[in-house]
C-alpha atoms as a PDB file:
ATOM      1  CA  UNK A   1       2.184  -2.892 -14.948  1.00  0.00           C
ATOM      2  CA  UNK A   2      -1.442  -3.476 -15.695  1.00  0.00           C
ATOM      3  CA  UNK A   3      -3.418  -2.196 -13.212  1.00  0.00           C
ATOM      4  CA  UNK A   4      -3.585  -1.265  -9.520  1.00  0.00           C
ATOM      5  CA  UNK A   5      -6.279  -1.957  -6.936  1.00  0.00           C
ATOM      6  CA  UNK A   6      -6.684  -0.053  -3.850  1.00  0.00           C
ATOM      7  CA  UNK A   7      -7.453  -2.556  -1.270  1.00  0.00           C
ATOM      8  CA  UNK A   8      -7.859  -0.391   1.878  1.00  0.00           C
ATOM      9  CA  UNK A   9      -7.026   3.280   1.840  1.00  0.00           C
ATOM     10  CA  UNK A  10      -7.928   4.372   5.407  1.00  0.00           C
ATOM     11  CA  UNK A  11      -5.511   5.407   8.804  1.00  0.00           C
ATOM     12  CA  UNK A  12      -5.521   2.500  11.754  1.00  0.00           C
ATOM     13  CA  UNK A  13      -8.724   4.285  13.012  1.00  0.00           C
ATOM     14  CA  UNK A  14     -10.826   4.863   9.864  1.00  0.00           C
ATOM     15  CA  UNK A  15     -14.172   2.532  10.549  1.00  0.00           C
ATOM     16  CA  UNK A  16     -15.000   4.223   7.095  1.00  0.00           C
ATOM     17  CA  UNK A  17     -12.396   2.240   4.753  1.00  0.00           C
ATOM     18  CA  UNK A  18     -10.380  -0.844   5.259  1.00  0.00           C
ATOM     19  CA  UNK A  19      -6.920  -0.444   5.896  1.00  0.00           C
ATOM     20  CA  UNK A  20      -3.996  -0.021   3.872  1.00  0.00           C
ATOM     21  CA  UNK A  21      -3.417  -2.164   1.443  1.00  0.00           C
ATOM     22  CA  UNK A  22      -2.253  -2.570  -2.508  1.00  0.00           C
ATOM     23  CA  UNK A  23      -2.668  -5.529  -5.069  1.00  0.00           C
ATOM     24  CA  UNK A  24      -1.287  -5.748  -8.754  1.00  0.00           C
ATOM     25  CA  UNK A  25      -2.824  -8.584 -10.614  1.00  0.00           C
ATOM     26  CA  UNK A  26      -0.107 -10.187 -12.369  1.00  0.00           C
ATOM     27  CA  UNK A  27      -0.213 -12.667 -15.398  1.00  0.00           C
ATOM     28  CA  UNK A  28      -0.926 -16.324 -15.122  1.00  0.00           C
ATOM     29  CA  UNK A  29      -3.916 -14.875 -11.877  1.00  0.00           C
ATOM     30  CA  UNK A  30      -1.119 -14.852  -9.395  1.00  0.00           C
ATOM     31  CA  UNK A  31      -1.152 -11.348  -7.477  1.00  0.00           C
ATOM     32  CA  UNK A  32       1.157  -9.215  -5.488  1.00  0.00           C
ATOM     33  CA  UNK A  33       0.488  -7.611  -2.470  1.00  0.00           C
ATOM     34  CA  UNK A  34       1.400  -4.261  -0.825  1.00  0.00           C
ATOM     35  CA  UNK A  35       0.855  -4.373   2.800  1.00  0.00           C
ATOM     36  CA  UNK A  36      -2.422  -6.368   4.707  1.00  0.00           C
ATOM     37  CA  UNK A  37      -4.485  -4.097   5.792  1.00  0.00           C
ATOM     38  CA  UNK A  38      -5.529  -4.281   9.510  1.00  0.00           C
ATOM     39  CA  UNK A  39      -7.321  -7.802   9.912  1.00  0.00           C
ATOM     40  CA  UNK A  40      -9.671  -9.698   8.193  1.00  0.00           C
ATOM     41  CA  UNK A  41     -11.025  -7.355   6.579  1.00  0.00           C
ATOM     42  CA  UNK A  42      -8.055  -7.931   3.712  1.00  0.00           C
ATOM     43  CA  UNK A  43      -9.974 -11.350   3.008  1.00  0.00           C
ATOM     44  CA  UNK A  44     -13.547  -9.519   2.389  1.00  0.00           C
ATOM     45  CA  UNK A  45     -11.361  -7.288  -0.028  1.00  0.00           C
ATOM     46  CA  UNK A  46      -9.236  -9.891  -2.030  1.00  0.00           C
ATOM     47  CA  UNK A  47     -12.791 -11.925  -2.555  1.00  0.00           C
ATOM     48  CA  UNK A  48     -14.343  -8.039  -3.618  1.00  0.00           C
ATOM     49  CA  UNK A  49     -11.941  -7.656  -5.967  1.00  0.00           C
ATOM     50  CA  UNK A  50     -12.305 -11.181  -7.137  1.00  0.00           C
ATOM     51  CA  UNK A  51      -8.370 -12.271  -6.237  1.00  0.00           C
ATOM     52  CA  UNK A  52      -8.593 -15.629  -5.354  1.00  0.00           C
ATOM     53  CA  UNK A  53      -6.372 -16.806  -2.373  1.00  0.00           C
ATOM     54  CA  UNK A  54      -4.512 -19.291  -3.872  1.00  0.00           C
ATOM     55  CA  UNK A  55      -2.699 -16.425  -6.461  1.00  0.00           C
ATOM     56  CA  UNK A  56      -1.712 -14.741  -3.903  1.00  0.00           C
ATOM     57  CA  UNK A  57       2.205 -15.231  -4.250  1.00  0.00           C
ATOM     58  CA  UNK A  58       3.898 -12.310  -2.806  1.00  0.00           C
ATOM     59  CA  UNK A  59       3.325  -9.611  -0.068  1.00  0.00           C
ATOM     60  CA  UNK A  60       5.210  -6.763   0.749  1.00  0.00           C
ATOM     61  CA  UNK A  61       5.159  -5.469   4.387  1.00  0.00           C
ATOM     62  CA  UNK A  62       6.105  -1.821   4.731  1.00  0.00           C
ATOM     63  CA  UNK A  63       6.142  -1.882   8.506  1.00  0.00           C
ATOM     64  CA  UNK A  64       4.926  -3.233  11.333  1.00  0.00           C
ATOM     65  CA  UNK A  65       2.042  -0.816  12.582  1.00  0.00           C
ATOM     66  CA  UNK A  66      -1.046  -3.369  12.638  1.00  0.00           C
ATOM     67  CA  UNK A  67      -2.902  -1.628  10.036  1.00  0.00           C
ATOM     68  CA  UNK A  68      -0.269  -2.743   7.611  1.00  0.00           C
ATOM     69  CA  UNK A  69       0.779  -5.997   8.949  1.00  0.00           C
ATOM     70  CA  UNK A  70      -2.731  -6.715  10.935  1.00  0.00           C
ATOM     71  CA  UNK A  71      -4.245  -8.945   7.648  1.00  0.00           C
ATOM     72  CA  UNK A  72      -0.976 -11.411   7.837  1.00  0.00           C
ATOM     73  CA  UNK A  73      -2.288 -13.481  10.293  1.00  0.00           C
ATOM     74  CA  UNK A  74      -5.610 -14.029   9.334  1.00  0.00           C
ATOM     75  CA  UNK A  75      -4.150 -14.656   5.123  1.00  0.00           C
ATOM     76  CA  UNK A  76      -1.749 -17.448   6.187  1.00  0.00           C
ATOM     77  CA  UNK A  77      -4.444 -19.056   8.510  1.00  0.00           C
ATOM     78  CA  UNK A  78      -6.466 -19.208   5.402  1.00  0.00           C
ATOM     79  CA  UNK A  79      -4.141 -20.109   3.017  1.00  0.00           C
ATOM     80  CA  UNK A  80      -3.259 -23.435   4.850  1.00  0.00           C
ATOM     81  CA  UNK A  81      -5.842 -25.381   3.284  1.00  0.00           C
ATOM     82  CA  UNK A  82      -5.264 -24.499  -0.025  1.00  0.00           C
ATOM     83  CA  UNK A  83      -2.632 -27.331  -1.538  1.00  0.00           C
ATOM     84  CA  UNK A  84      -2.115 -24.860  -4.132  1.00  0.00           C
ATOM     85  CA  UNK A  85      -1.343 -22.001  -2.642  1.00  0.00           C
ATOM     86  CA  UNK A  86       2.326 -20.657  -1.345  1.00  0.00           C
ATOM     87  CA  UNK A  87       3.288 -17.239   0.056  1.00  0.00           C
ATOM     88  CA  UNK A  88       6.737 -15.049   0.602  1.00  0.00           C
ATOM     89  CA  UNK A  89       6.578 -12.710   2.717  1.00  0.00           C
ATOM     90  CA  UNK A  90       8.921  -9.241   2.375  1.00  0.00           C
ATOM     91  CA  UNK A  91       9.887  -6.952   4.773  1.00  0.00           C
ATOM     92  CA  UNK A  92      13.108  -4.922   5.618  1.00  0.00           C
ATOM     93  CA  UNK A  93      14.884  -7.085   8.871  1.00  0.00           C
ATOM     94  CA  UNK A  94      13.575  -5.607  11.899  1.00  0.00           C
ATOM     95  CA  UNK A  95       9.817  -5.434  11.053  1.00  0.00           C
ATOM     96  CA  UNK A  96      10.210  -9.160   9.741  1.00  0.00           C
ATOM     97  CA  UNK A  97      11.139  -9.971  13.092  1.00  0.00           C
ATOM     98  CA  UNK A  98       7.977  -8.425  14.757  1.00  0.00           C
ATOM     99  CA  UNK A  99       6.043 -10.536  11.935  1.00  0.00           C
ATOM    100  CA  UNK A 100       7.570 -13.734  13.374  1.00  0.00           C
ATOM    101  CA  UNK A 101       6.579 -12.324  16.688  1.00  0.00           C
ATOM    102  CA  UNK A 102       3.444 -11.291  15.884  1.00  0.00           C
ATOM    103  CA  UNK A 103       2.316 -14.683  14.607  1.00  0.00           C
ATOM    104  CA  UNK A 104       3.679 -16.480  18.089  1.00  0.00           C
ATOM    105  CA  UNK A 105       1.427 -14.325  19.844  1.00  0.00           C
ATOM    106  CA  UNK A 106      -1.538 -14.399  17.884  1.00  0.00           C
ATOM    107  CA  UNK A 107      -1.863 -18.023  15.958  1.00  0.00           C
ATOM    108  CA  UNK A 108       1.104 -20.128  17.253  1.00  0.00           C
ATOM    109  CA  UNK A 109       1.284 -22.813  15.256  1.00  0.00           C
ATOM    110  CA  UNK A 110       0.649 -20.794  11.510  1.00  0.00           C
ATOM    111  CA  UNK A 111       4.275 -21.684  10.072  1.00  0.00           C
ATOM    112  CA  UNK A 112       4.405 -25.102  10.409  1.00  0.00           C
ATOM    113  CA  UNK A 113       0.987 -26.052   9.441  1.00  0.00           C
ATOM    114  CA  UNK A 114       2.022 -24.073   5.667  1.00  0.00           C
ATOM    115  CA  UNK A 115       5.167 -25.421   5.985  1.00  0.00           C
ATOM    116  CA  UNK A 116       7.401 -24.888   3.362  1.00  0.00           C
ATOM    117  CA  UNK A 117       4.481 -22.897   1.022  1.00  0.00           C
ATOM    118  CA  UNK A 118       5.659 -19.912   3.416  1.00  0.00           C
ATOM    119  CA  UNK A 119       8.809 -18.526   2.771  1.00  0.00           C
ATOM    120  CA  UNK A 120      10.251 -15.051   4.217  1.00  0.00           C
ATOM    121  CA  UNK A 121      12.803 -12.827   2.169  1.00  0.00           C
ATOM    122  CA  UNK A 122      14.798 -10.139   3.737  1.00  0.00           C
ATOM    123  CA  UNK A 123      14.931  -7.011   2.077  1.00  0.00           C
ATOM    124  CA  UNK A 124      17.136  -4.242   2.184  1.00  0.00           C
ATOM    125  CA  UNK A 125      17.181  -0.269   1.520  1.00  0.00           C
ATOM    126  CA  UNK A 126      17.796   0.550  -2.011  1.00  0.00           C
ATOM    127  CA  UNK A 127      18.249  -3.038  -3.112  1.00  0.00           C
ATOM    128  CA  UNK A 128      15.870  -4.375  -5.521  1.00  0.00           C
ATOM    129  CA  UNK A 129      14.160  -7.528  -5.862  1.00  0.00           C
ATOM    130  CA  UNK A 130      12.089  -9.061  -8.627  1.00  0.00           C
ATOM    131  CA  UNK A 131       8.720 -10.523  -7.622  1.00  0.00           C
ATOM    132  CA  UNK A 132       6.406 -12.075 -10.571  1.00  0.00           C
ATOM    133  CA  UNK A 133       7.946 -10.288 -13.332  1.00  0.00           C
ATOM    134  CA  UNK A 134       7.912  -6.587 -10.433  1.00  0.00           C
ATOM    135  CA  UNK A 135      11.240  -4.640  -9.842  1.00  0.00           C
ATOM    136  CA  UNK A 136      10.491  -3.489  -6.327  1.00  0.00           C
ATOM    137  CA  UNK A 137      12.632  -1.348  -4.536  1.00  0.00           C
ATOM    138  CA  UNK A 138      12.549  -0.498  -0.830  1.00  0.00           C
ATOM    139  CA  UNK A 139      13.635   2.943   0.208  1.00  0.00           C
ATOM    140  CA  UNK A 140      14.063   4.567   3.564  1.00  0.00           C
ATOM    141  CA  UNK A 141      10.974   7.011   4.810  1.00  0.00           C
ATOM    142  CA  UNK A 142      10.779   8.753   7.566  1.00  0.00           C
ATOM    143  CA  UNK A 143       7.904   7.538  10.109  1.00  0.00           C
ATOM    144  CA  UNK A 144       9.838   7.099  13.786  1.00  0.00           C
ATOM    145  CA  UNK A 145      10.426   3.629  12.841  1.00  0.00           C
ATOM    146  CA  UNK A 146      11.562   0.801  10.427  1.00  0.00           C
ATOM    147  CA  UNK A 147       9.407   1.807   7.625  1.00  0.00           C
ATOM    148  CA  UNK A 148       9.782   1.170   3.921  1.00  0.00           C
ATOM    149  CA  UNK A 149       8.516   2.724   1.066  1.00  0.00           C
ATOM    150  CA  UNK A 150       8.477   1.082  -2.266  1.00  0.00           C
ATOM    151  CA  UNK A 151       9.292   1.727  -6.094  1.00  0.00           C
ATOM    152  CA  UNK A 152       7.394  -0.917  -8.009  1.00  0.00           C
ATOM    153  CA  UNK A 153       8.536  -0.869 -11.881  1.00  0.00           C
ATOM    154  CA  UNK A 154       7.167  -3.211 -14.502  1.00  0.00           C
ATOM    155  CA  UNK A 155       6.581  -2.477 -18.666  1.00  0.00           C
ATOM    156  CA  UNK A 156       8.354   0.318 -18.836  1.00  0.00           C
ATOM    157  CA  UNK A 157       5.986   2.019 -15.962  1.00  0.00           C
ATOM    158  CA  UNK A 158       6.557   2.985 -12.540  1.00  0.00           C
ATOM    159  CA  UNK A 159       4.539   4.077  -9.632  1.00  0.00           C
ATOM    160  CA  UNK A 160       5.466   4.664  -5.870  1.00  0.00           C
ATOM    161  CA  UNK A 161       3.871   4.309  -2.935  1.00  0.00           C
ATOM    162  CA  UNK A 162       5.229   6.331   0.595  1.00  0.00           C
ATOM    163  CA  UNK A 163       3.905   4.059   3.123  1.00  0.00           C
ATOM    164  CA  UNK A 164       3.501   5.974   6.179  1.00  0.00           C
ATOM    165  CA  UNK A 165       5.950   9.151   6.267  1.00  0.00           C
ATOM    166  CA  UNK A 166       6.535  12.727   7.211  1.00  0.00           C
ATOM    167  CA  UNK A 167       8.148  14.750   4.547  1.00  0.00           C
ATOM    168  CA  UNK A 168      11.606  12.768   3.627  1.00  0.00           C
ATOM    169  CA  UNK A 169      14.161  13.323   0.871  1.00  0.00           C
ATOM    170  CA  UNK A 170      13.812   9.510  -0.215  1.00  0.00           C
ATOM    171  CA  UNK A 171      10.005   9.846  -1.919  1.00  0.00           C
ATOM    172  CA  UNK A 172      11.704  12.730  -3.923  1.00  0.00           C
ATOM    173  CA  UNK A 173      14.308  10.794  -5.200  1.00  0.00           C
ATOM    174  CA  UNK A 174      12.229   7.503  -5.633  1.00  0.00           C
ATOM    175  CA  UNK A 175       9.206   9.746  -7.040  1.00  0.00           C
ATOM    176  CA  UNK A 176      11.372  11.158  -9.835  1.00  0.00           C
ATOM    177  CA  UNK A 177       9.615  11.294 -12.968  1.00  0.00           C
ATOM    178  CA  UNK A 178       7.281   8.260 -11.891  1.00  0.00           C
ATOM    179  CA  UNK A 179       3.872   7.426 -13.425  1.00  0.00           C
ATOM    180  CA  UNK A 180       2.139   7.143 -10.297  1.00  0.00           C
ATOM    181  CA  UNK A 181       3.097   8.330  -6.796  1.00  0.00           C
ATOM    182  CA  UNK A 182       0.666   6.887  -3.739  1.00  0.00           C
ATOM    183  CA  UNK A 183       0.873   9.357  -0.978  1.00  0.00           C
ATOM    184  CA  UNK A 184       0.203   9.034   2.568  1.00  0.00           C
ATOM    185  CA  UNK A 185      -1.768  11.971   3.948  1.00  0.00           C
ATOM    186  CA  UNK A 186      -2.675  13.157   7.897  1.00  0.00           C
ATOM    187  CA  UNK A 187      -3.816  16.785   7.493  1.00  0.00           C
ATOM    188  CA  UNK A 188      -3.793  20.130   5.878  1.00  0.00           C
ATOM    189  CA  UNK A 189      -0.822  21.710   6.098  1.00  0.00           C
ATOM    190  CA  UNK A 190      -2.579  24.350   9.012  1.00  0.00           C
ATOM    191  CA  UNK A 191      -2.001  20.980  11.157  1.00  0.00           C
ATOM    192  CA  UNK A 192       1.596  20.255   9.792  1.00  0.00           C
ATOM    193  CA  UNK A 193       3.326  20.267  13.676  1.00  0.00           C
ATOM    194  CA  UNK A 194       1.084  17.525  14.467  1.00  0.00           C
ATOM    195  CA  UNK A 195       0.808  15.483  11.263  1.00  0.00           C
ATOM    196  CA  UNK A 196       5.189  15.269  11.782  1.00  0.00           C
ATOM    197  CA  UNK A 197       4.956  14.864  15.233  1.00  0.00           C
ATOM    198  CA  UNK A 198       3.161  11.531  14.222  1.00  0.00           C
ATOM    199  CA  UNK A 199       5.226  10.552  10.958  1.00  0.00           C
ATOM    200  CA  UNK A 200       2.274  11.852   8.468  1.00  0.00           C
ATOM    201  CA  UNK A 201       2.454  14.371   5.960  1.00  0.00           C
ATOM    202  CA  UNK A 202       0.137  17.289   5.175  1.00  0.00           C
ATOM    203  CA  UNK A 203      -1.669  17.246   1.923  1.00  0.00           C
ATOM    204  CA  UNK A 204       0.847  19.979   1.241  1.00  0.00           C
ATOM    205  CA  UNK A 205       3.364  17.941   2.028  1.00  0.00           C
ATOM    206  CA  UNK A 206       2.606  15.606  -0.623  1.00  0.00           C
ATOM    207  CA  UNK A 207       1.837  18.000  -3.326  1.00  0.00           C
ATOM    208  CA  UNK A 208       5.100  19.327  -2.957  1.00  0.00           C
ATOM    209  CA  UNK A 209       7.155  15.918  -2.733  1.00  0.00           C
ATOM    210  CA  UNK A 210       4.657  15.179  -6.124  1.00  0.00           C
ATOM    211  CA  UNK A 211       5.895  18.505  -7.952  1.00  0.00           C
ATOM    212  CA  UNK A 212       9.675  18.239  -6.841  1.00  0.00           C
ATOM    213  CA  UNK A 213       9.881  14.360  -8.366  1.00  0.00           C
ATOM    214  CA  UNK A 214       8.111  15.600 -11.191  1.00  0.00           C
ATOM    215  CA  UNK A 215       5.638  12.730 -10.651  1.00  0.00           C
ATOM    216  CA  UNK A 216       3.344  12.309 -13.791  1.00  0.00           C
ATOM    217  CA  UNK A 217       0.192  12.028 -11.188  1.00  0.00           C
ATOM    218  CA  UNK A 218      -0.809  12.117  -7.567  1.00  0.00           C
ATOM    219  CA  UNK A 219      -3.083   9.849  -5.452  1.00  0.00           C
ATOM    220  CA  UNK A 220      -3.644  10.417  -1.580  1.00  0.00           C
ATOM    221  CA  UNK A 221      -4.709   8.085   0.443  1.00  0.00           C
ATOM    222  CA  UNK A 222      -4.411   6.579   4.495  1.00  0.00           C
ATOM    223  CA  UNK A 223      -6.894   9.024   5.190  1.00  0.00           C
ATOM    224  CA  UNK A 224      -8.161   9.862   8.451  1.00  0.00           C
ATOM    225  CA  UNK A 225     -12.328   9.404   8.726  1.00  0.00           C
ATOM    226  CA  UNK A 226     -14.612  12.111   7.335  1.00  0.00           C
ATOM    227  CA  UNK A 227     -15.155  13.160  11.024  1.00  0.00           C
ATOM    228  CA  UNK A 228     -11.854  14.399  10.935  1.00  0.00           C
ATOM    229  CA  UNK A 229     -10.555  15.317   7.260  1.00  0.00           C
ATOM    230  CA  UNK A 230     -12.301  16.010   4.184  1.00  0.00           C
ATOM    231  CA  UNK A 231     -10.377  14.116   1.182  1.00  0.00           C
ATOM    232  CA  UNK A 232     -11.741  16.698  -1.085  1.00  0.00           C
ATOM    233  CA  UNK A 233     -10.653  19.691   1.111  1.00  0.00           C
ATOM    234  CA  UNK A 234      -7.002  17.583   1.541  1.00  0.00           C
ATOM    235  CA  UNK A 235      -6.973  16.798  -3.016  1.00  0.00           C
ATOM    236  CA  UNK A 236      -7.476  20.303  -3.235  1.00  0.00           C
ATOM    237  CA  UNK A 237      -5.186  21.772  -1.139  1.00  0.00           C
ATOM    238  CA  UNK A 238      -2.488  19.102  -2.658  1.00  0.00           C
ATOM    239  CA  UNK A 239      -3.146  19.729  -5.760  1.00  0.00           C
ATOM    240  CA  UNK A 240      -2.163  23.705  -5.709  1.00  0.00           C
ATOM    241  CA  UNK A 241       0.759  22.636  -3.937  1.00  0.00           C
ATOM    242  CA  UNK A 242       1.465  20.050  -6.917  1.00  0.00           C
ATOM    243  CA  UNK A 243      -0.023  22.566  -9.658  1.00  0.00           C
ATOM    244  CA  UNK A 244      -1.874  19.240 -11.301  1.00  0.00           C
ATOM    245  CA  UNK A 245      -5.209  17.368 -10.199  1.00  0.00           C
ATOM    246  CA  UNK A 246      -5.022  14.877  -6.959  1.00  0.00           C
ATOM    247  CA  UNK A 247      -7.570  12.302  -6.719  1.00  0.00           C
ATOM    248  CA  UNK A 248      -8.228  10.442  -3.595  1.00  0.00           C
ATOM    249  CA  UNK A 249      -7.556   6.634  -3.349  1.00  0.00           C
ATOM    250  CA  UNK A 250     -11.323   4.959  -2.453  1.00  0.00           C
ATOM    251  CA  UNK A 251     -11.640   1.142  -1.420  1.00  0.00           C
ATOM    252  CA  UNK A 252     -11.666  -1.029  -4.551  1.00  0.00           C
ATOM    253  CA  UNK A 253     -10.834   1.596  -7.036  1.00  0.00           C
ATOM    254  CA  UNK A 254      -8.475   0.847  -9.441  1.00  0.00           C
ATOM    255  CA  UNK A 255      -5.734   2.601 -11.404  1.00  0.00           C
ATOM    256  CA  UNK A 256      -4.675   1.332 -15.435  1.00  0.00           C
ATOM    257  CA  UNK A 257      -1.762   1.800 -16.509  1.00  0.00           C
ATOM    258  CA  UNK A 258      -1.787   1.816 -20.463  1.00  0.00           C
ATOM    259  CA  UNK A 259       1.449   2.387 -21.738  1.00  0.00           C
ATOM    260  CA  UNK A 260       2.596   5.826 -20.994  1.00  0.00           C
ATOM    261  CA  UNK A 261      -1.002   6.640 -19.545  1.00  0.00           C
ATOM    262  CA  UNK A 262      -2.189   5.871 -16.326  1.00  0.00           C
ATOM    263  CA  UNK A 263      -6.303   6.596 -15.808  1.00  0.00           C
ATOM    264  CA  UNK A 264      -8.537   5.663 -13.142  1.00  0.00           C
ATOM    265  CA  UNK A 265     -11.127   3.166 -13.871  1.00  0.00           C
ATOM    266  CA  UNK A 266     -14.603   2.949 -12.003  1.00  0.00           C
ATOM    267  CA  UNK A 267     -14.339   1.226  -8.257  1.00  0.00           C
ATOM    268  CA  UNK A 268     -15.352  -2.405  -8.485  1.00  0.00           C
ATOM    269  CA  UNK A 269     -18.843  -3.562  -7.901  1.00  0.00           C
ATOM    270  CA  UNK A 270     -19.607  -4.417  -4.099  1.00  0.00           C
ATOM    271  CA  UNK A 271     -23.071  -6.634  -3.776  1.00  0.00           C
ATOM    272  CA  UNK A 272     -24.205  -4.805  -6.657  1.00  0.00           C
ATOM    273  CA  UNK A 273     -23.302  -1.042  -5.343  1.00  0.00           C
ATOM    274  CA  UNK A 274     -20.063   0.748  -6.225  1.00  0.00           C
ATOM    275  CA  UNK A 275     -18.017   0.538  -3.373  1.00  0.00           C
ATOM    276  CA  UNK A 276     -17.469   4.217  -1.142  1.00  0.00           C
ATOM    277  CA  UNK A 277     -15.697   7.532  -2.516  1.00  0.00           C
END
């Protein structure tokens, strides 16, 4: 698989972090995405992480909360001038009607001036579909709406990311035995009845789901801002639950996957700073 970069790692009301958002360089510079983020913001990120536009072939929409879908609009306006550059978009079929919808509202007009460069692929539970050389594989979680999480295989390697999700039987079963599992996290598990009551999980939560799939490693991320949760407080509390280290996804940090390891690299540079924990 390469590598991994974190794009945005923060909940829809973390001014800390960008939104969520995933990207796996793939060969040839083309790139695929995992979600938008919440706005623009996803440009600043893709020109942080020094993915140019133009390689951007596929994106993944897990569902259509606007700090997953929110960067959509503001990619394909950008992407029109680029002769070179085409898009698919994927999305299970109820949340890629609400993208449809959401670009009448907001930038009437976006699908025609791409044209045919845009092109929009239904996807369905369980089913999976090759993207740039990617096995990805939707599977049902459990957030109070249409929401997909995804299995993304390549060279042998595997890692999954939750999406947005109380505690479901599907990350289990798609988490089995993976390289990597991405876990969404609200709380500590002392604030487990509201964490559900929103579709989140507790850092417990996803400690346990880790340890029952016998996961080979554990990143949390869609964190809430400092103000509210500590990351370190919510790794630590996961990781008992999960009986291995968690580390906490940060903006522009990046995950290698080298062979049958998987390590953490150093976050990319930001106008000459490393980028925040």
């Amino acid at each position: 698989m390469g590598r991994l970069i974190f794009l945005g790692t923060g909940d829809p009301l973390n001014d800390e972090r960008a939104q969520t958002g995933l990207a796996l360089p793939l060969p040839g510079g083309e790139t695929l995405l995992v979600d938008s983020s919440s706005g623009p913001i996803l440009l600043r990120r893709l020109r942080e992480a020094n993915l140019p536009l133009e390689g951007i072939r596929h994106l993944f929409i897990s569902h259509r909360h606007f700090d997953h879908a929110g960067g959509l609009a503001p990619l394909l306006v950008a992407l029109v001038p680029l002769a070179d550059a085409s898009l698919t978009v994927y999305a299970l079929p109820d949340t890629l009607r609400c993208l449809h919808d959401l670009l009448t509202i907001t930038i009437p007009g976006v699908e025609d001036w791409i044209g045919a460069r845009l092109r929009w692929r239904e996807l369905a539970l369980d089913c999976t579909v090759q993207a740039g050389g990617v096995a990805v594989t939707p599977f049902a979680v459990d957030h109070g709406l249409e929401c997909a999480g995804f299995h993304l295989a390549q060279d042998g390697t595997a890692a999954v990311f939750t999406a947005d999700t109380q505690p479901c039987e599907g990350v289990v079963r798609y988490a089995r035995k993976a390289d990597l599992l991405i876990h969404e996290v609200y709380s500590l598990d002392q604030d487990a009845k509201s964490a559900h009551l929103f579709g989140h999980s507790t850092a417990a939560d996803a400690g346990r789901a880790a340890r029952a799939a016998g996961a080979r490693r554990l990143i949390l991320t869609h964190f809430r801002s400092s103000r509210d949760a500590d990351p370190a407080e919510l790794c630590a509390e996961a990781a008992t639950a999960f009986g291995q280290p968690v580390e906490p996804a940060r903006d522009l940090g990046q995950v290698v996957f080298e062979g049958p390891k998987v390590r953490t690299s150093e976050s990319l540079k930001v106008a000459g700073r490393r980028s925040q924990v």
